[in-house]
N, C-alpha and C. Protein backbone atom coordinates (compact mmCIF):
# COMPACT_ATOMS: atom_id res chain seq x y z
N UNK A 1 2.55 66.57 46.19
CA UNK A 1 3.50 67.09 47.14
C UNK A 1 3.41 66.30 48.44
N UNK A 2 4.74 65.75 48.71
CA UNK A 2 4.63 65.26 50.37
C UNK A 2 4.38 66.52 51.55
N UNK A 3 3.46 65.76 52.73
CA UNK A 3 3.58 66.56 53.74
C UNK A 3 3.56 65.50 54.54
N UNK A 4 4.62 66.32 55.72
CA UNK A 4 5.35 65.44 56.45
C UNK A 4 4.45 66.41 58.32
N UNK A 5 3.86 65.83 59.17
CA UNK A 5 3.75 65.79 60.60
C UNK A 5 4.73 65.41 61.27
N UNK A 6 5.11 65.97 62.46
CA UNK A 6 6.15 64.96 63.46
C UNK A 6 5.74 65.98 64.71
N UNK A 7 5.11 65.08 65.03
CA UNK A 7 5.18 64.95 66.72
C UNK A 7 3.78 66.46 66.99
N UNK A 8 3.06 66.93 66.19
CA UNK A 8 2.33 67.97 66.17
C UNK A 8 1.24 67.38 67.93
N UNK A 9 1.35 68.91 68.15
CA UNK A 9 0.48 68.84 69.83
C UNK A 9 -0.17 70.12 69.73
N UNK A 10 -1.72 70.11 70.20
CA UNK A 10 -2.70 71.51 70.06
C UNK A 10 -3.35 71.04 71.57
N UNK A 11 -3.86 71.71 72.25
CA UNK A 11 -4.69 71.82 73.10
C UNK A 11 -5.39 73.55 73.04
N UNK A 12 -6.61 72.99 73.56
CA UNK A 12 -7.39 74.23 73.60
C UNK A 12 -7.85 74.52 75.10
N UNK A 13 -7.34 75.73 76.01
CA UNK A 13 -7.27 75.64 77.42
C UNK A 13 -6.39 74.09 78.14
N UNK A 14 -7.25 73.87 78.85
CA UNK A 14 -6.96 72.28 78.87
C UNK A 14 -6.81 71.13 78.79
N UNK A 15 -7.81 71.53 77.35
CA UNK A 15 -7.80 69.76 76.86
C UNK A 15 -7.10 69.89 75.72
N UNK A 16 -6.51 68.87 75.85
CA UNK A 16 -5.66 68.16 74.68
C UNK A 16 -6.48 67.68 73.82
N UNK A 17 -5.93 67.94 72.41
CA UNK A 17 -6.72 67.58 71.15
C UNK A 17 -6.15 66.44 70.46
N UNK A 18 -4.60 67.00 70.03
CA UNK A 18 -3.74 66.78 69.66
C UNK A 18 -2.56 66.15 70.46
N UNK A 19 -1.92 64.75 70.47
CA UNK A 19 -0.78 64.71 71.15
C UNK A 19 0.27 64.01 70.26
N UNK A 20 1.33 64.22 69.90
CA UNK A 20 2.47 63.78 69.38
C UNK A 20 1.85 62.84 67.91
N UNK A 21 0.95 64.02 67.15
CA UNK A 21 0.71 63.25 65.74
C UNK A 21 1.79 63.32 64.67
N UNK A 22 2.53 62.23 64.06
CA UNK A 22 3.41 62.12 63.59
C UNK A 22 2.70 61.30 61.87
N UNK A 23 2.84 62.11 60.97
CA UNK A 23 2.19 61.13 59.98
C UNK A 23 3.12 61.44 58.44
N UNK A 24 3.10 60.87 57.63
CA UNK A 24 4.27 61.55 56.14
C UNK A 24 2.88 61.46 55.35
N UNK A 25 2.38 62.12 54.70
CA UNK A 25 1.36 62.08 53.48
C UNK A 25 2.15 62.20 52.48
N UNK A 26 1.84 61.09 51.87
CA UNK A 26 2.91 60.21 50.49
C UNK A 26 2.14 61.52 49.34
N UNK A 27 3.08 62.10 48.37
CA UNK A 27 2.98 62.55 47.23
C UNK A 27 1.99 62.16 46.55
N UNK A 28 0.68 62.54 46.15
CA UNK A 28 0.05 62.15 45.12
C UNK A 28 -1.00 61.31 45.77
N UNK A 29 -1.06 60.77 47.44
CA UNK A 29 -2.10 59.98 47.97
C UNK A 29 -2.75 61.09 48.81
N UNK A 30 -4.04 59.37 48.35
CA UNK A 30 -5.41 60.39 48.99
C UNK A 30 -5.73 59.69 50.52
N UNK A 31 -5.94 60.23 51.38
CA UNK A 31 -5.51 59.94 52.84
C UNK A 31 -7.13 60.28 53.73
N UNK A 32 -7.71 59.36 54.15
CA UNK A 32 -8.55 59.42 55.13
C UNK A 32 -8.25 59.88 56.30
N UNK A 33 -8.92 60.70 57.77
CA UNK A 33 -8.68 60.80 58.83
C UNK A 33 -9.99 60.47 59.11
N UNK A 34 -10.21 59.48 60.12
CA UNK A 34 -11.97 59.28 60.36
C UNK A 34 -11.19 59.22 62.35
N UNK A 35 -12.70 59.18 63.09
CA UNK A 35 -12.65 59.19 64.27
C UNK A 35 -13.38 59.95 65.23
N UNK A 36 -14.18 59.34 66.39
CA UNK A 36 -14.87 60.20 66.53
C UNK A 36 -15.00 61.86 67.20
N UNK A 37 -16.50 62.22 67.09
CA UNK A 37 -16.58 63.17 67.04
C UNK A 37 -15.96 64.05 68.63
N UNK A 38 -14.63 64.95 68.26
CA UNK A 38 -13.97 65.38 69.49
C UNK A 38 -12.84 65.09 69.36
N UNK A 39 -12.46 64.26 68.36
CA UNK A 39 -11.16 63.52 68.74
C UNK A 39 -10.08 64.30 67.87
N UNK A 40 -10.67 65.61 67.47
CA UNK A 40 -8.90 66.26 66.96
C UNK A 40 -9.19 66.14 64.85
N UNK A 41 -10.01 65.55 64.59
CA UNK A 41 -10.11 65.73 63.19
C UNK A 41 -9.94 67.26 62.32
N UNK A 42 -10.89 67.81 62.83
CA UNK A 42 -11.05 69.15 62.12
C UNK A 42 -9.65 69.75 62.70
N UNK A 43 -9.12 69.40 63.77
CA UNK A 43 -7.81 70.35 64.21
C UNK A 43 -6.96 70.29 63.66
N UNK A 44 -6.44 68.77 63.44
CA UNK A 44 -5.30 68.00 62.54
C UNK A 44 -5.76 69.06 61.22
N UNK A 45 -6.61 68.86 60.65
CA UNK A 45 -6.71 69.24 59.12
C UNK A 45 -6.34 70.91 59.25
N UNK A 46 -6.36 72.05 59.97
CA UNK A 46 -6.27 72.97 60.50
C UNK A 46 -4.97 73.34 60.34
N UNK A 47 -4.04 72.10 61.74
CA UNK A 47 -2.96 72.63 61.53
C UNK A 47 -2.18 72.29 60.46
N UNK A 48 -2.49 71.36 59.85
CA UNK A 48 -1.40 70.89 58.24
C UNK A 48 -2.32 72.19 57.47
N UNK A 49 -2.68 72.81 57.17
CA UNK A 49 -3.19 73.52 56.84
C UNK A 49 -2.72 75.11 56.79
N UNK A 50 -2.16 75.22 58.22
CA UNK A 50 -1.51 76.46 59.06
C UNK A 50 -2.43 77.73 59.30
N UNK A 51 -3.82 76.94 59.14
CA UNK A 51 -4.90 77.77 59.87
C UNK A 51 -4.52 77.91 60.93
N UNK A 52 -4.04 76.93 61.91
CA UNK A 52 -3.85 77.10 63.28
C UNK A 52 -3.09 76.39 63.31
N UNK A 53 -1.94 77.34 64.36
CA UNK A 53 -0.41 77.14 64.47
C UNK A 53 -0.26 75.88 65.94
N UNK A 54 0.41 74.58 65.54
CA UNK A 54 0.51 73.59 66.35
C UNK A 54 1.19 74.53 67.89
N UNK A 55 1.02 73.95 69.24
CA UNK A 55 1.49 74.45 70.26
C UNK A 55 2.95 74.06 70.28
N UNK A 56 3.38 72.50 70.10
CA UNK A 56 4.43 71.89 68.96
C UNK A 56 4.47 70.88 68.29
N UNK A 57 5.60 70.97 67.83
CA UNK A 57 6.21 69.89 66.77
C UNK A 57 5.96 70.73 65.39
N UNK A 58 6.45 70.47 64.30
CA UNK A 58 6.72 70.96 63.10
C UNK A 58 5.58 70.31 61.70
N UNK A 59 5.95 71.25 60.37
CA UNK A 59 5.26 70.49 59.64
C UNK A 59 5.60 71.25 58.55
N UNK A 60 6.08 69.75 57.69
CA UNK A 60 7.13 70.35 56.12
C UNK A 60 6.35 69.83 55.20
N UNK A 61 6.64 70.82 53.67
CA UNK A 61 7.39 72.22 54.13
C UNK A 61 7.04 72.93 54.75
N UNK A 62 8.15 73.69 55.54
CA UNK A 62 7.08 75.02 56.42
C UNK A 62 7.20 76.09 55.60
N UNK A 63 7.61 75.77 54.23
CA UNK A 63 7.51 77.02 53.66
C UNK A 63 5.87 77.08 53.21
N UNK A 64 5.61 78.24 52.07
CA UNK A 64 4.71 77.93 51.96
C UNK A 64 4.27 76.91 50.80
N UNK A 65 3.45 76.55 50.30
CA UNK A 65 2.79 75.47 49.35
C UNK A 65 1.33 75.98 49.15
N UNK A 66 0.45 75.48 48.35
CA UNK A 66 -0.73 75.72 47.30
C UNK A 66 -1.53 75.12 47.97
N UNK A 67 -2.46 75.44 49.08
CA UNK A 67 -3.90 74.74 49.20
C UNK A 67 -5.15 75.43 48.75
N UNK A 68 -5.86 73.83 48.80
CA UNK A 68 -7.36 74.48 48.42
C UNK A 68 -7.79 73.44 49.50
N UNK A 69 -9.44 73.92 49.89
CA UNK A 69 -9.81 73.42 50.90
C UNK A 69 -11.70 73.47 50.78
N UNK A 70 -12.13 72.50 51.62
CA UNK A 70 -13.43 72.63 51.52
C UNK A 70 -13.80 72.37 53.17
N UNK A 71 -14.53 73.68 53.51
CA UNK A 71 -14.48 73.23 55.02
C UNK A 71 -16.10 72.80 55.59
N UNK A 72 -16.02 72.57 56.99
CA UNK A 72 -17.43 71.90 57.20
C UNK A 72 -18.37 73.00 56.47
N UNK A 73 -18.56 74.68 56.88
CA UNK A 73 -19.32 75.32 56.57
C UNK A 73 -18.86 75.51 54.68
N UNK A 74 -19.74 76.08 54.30
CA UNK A 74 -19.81 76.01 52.22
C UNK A 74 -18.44 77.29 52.20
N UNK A 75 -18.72 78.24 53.16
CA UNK A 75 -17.16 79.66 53.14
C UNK A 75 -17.73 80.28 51.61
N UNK A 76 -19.16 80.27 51.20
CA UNK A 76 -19.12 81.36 50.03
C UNK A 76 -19.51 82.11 49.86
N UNK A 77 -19.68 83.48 48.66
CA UNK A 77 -19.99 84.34 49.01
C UNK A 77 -21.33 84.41 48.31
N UNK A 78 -22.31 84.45 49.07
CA UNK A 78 -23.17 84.34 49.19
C UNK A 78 -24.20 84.90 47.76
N UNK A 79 -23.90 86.56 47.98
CA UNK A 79 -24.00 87.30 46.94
C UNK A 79 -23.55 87.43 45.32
N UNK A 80 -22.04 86.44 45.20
CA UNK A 80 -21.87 86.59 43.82
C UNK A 80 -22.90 84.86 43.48
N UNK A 81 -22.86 84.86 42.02
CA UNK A 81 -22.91 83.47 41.44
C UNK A 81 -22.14 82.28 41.90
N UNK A 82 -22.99 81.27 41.54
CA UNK A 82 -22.43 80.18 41.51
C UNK A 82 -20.64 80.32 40.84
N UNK A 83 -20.99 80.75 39.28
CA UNK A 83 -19.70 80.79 38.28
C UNK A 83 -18.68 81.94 38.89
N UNK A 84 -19.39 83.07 39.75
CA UNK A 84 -18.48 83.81 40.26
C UNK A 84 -17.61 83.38 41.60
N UNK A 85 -18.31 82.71 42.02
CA UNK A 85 -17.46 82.15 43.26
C UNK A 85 -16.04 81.14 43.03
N UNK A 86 -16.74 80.51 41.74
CA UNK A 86 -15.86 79.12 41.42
C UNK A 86 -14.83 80.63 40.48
N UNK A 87 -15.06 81.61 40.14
CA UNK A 87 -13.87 82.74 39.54
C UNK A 87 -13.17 83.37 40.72
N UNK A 88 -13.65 83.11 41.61
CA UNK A 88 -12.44 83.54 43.12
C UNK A 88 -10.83 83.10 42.79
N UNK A 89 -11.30 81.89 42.26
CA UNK A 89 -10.10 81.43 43.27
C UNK A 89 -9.39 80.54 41.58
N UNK A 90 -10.34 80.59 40.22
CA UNK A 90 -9.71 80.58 39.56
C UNK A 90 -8.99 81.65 38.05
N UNK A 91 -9.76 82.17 38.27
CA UNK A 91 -9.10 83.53 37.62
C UNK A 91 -9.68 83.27 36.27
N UNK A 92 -9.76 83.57 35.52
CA UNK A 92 -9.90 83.40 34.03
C UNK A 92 -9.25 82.18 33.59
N UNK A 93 -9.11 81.27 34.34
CA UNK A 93 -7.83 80.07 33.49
C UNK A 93 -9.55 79.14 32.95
N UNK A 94 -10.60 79.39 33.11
CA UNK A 94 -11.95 78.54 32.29
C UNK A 94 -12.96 79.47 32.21
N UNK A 95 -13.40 79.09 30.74
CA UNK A 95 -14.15 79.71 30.23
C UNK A 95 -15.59 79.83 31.35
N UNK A 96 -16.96 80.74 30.82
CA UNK A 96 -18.04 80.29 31.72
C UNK A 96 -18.28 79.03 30.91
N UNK A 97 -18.18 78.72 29.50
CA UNK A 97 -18.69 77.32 28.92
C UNK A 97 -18.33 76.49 29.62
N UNK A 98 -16.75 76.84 30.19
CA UNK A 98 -16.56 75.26 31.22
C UNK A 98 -16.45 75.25 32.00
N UNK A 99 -16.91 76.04 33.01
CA UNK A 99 -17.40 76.26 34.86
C UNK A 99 -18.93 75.54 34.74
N UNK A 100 -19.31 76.35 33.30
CA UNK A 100 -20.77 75.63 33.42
C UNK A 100 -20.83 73.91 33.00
N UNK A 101 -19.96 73.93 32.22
CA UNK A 101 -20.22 72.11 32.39
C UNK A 101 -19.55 71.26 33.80
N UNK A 102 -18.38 72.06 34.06
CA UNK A 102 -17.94 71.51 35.44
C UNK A 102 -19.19 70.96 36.48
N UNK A 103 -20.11 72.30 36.42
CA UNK A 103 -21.15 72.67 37.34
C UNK A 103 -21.97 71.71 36.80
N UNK A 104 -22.53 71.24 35.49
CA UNK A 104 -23.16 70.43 35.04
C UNK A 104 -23.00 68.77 35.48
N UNK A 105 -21.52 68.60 35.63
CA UNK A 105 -21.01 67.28 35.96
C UNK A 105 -21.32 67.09 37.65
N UNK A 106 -21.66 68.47 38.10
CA UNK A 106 -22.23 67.68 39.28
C UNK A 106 -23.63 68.03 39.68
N UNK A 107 -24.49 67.85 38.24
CA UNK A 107 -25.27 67.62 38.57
C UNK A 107 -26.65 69.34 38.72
N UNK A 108 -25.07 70.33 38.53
CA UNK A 108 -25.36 71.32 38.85
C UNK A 108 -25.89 72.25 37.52
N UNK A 109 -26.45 71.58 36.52
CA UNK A 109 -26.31 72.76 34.65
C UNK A 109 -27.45 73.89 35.42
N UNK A 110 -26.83 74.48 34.34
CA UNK A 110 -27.66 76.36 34.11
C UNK A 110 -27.30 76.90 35.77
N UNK A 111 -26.43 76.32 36.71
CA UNK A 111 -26.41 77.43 37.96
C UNK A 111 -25.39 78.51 37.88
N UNK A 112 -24.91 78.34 36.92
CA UNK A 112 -23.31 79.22 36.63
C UNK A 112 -24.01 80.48 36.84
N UNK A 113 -25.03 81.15 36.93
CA UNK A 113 -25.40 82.72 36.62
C UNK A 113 -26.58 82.88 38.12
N UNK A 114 -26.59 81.62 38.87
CA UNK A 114 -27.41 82.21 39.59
C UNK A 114 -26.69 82.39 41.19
N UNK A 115 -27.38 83.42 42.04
CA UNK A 115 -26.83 83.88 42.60
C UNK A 115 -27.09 82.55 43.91
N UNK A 116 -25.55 82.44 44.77
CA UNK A 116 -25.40 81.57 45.49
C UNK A 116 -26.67 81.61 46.59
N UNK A 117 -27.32 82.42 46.99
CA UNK A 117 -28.12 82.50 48.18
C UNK A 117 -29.83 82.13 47.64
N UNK A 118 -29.63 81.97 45.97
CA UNK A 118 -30.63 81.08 45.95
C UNK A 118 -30.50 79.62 45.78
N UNK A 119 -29.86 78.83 45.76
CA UNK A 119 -29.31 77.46 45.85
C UNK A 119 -29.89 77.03 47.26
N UNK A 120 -29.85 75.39 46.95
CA UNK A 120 -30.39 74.98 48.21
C UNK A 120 -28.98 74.27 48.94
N UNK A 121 -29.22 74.07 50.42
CA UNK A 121 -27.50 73.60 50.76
C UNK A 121 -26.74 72.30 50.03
N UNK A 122 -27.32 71.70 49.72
CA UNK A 122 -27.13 70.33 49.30
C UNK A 122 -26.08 71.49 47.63
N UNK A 123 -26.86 72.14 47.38
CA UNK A 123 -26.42 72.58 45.33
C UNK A 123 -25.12 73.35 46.09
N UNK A 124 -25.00 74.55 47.34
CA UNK A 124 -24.13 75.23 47.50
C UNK A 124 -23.44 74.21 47.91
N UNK A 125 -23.19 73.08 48.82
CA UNK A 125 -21.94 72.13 48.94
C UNK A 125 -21.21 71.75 47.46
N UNK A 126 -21.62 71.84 46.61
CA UNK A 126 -21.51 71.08 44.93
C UNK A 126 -20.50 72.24 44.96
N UNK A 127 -21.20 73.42 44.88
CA UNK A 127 -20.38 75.15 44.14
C UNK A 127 -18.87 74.95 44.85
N UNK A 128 -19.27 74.51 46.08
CA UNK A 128 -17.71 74.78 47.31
C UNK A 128 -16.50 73.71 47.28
N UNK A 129 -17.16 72.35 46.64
CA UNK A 129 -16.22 71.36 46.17
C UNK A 129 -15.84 71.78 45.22
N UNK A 130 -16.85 72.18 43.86
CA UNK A 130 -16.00 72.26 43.06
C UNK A 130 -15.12 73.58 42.68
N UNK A 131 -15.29 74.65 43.70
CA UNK A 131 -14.43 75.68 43.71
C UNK A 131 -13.09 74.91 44.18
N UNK A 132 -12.75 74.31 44.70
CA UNK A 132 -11.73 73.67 45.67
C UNK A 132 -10.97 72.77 44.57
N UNK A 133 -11.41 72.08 43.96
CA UNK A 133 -11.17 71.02 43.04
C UNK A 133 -10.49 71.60 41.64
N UNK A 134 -11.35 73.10 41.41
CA UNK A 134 -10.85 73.19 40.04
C UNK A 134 -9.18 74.45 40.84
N UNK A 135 -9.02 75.12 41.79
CA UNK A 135 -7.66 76.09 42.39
C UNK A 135 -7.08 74.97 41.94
N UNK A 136 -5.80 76.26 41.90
CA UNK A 136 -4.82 75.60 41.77
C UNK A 136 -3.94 75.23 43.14
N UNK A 137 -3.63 73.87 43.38
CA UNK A 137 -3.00 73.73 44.74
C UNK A 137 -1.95 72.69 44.62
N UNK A 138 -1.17 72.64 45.59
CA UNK A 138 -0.48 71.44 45.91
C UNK A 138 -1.10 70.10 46.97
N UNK A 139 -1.39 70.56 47.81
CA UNK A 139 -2.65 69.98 48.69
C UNK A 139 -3.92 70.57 49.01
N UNK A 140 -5.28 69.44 48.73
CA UNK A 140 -6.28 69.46 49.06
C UNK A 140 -6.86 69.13 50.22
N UNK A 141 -7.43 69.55 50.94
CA UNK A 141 -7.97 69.60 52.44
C UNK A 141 -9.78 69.57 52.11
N UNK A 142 -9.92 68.54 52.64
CA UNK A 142 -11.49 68.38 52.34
C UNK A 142 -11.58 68.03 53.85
N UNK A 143 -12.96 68.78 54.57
CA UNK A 143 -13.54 68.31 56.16
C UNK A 143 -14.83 68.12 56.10
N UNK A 144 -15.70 66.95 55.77
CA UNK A 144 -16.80 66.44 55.65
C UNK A 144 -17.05 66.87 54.83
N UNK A 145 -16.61 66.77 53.10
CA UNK A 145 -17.24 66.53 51.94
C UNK A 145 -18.26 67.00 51.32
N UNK A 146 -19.12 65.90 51.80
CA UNK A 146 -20.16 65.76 51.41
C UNK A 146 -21.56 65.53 52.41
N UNK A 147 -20.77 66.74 53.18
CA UNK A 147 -22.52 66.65 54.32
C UNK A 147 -22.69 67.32 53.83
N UNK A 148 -24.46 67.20 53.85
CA UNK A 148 -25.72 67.45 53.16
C UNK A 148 -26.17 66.97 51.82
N UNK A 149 -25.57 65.91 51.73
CA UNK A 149 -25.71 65.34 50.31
C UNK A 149 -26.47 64.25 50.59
N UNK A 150 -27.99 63.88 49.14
CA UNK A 150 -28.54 62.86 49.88
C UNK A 150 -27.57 61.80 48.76
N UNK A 151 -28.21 60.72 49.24
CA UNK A 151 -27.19 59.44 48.80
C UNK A 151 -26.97 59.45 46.93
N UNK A 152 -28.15 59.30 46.30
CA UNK A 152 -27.70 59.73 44.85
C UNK A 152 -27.01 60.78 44.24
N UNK A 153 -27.04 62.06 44.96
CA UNK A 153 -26.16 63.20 44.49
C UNK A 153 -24.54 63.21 45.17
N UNK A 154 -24.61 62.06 46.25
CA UNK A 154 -23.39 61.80 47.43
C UNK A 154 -22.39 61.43 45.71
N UNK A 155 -23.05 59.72 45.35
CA UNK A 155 -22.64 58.65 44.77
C UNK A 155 -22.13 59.48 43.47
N UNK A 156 -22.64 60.69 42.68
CA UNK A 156 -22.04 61.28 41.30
C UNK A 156 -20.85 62.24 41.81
N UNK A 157 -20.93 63.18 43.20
CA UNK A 157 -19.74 63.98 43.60
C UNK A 157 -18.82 63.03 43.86
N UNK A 158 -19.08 62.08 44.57
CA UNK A 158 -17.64 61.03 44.84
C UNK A 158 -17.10 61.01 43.84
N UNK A 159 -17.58 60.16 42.42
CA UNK A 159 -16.87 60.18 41.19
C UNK A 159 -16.16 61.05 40.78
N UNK A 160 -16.84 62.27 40.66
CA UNK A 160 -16.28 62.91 40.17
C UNK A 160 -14.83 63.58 40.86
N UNK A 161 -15.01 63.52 42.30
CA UNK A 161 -13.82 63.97 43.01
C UNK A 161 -12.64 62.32 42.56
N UNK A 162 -12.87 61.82 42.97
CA UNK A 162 -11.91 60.53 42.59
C UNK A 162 -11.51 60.69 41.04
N UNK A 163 -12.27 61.43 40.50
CA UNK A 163 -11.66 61.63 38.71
C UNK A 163 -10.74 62.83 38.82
N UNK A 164 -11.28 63.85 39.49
CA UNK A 164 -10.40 65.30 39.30
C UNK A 164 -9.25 65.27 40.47
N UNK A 165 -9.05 64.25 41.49
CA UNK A 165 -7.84 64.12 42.19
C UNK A 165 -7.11 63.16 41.75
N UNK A 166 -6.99 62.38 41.11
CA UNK A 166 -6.11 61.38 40.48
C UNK A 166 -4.68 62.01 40.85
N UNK A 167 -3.76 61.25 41.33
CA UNK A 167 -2.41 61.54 41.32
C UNK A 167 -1.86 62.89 42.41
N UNK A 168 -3.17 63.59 42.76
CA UNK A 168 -2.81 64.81 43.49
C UNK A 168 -3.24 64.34 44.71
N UNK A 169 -2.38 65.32 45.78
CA UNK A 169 -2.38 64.56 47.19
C UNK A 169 -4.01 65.66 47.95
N UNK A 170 -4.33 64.33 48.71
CA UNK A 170 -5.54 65.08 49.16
C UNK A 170 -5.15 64.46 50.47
N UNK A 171 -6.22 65.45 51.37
CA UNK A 171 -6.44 64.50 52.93
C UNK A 171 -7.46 65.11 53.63
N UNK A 172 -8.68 64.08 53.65
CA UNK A 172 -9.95 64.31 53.82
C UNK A 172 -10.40 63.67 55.36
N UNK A 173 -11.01 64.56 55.67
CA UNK A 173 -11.96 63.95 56.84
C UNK A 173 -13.29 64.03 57.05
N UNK A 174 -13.48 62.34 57.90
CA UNK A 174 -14.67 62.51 57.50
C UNK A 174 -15.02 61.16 58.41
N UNK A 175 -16.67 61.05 58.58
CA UNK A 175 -16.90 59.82 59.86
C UNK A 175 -17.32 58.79 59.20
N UNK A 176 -17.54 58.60 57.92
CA UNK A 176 -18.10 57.82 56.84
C UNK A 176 -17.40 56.76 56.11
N UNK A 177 -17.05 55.40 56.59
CA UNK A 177 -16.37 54.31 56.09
C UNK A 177 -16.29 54.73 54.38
N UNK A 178 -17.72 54.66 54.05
CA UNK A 178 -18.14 53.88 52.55
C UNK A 178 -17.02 54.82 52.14
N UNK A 179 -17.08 56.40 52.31
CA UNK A 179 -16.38 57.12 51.85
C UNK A 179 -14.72 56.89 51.72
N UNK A 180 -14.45 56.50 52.47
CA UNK A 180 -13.16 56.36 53.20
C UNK A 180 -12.62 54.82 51.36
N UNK A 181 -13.82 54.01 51.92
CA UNK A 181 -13.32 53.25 51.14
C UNK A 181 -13.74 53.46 49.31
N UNK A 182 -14.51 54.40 49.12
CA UNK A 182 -14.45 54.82 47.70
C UNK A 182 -13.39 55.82 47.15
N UNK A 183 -12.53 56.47 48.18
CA UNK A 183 -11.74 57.28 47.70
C UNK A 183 -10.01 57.38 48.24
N UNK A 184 -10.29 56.49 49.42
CA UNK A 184 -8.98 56.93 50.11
C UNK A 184 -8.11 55.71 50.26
N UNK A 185 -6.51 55.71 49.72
CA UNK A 185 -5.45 54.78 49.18
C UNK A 185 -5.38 54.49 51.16
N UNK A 186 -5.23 55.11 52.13
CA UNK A 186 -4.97 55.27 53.71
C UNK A 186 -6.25 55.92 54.22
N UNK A 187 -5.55 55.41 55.55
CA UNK A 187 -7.30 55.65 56.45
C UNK A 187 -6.10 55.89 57.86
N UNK A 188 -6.11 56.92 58.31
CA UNK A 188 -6.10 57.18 59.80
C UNK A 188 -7.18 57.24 60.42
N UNK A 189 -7.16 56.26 61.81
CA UNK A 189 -8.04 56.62 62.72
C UNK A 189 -7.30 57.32 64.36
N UNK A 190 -8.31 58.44 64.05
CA UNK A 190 -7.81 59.48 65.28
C UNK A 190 -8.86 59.14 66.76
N UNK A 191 -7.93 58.82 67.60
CA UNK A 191 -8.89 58.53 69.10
C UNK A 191 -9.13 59.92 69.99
N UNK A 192 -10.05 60.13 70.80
CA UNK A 192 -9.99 60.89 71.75
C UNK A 192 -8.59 60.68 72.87
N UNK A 193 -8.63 62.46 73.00
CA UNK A 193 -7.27 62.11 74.05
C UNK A 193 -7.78 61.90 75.45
């Protein structure tokens, strides 16, 4: 699905975050936002999002559309399972045989039954991507990925996200070149205002 920015502006009190971001996210591409820290990343992703409503400018469709999202914090519930969390948001459309191999492909086998608050952060980032990855959406919203990941468990989630987004439009942020360049067709860089 295209999503189209024009001219989007946020400020918070007095500072400007956001000024006249204008961008088209092409159908089916996967889209970097890198830049540093302050400069409106997490906001941008927010308002295409319609977490938080731009002060102005527009953003189509404004109807609604299908996201899934993975935000800086994991957002899970703590108390159910691993396999129950990743059943939030997909309903019965997979078996536990294949939540648990999902979970396996990253690295994650036998966590399908255990409860999220025993996982360590690095395993709960895994549960929260791949809750995000397997919804059903039109756009994906990823905001730093893969913090807390050390570099070998980084290098198998990349894959696997670059396998399960093929063709579907994503737009990720994040301060991490390598990343940028293992997954993303575009790269915006956002400046401080």
């Amino acid at each position: 699905m295209e999503l189209k920015a024009t001219d989007i502006c946020k400020s918070f009190g007095e500072k400007q975050v956001l000024v006249n971001f204008s961008h088209t996210f092409s159908d089916g591409s996967f889209t970097a936002v890198m830049g540093p820290s302050g400069c409106g990343k997490s906001t941008l992703l927010a308002v295409l999002m319609g977490v938080l409503a731009p002060d102005s400018g527009a953003i189509e469709p404004a109807t609604a559309f299908r996201r899934s999202a993975v935000f800086q914090e994991n957002r899970l519930c703590e108390n159910l399972t691993a396999g129950g969390n990743i059943r939030l948001v997909t309903g019965r459309r997979f078996s536990p045989a294949e939540i648990d191999s999902e979970l396996a492909a990253l690295g994650l086998h036998g966590c399908e039954n255990k409860p999220v608050k025993e996982l360590s952060g690095g395993m709960k980032r895994r549960v929260a991507l791949l809750r995000a990855l397997l919804a059903e959406y039109d756009v994906l919203f990823l905001d730093e990925p893969f913090k807390g990941l050390d570099e070998s468990t980084k290098e198998l989630v990349i894959s696997r996200v670059r396998e399960k987004t093929i063709g579907r439009t994503v737009i990720m942020v994040t301060h991490d070149i390598t990343e940028c360049e293992r997954l993303a067709q575009e790269i915006i860089r956002l400046d401080t205002v």
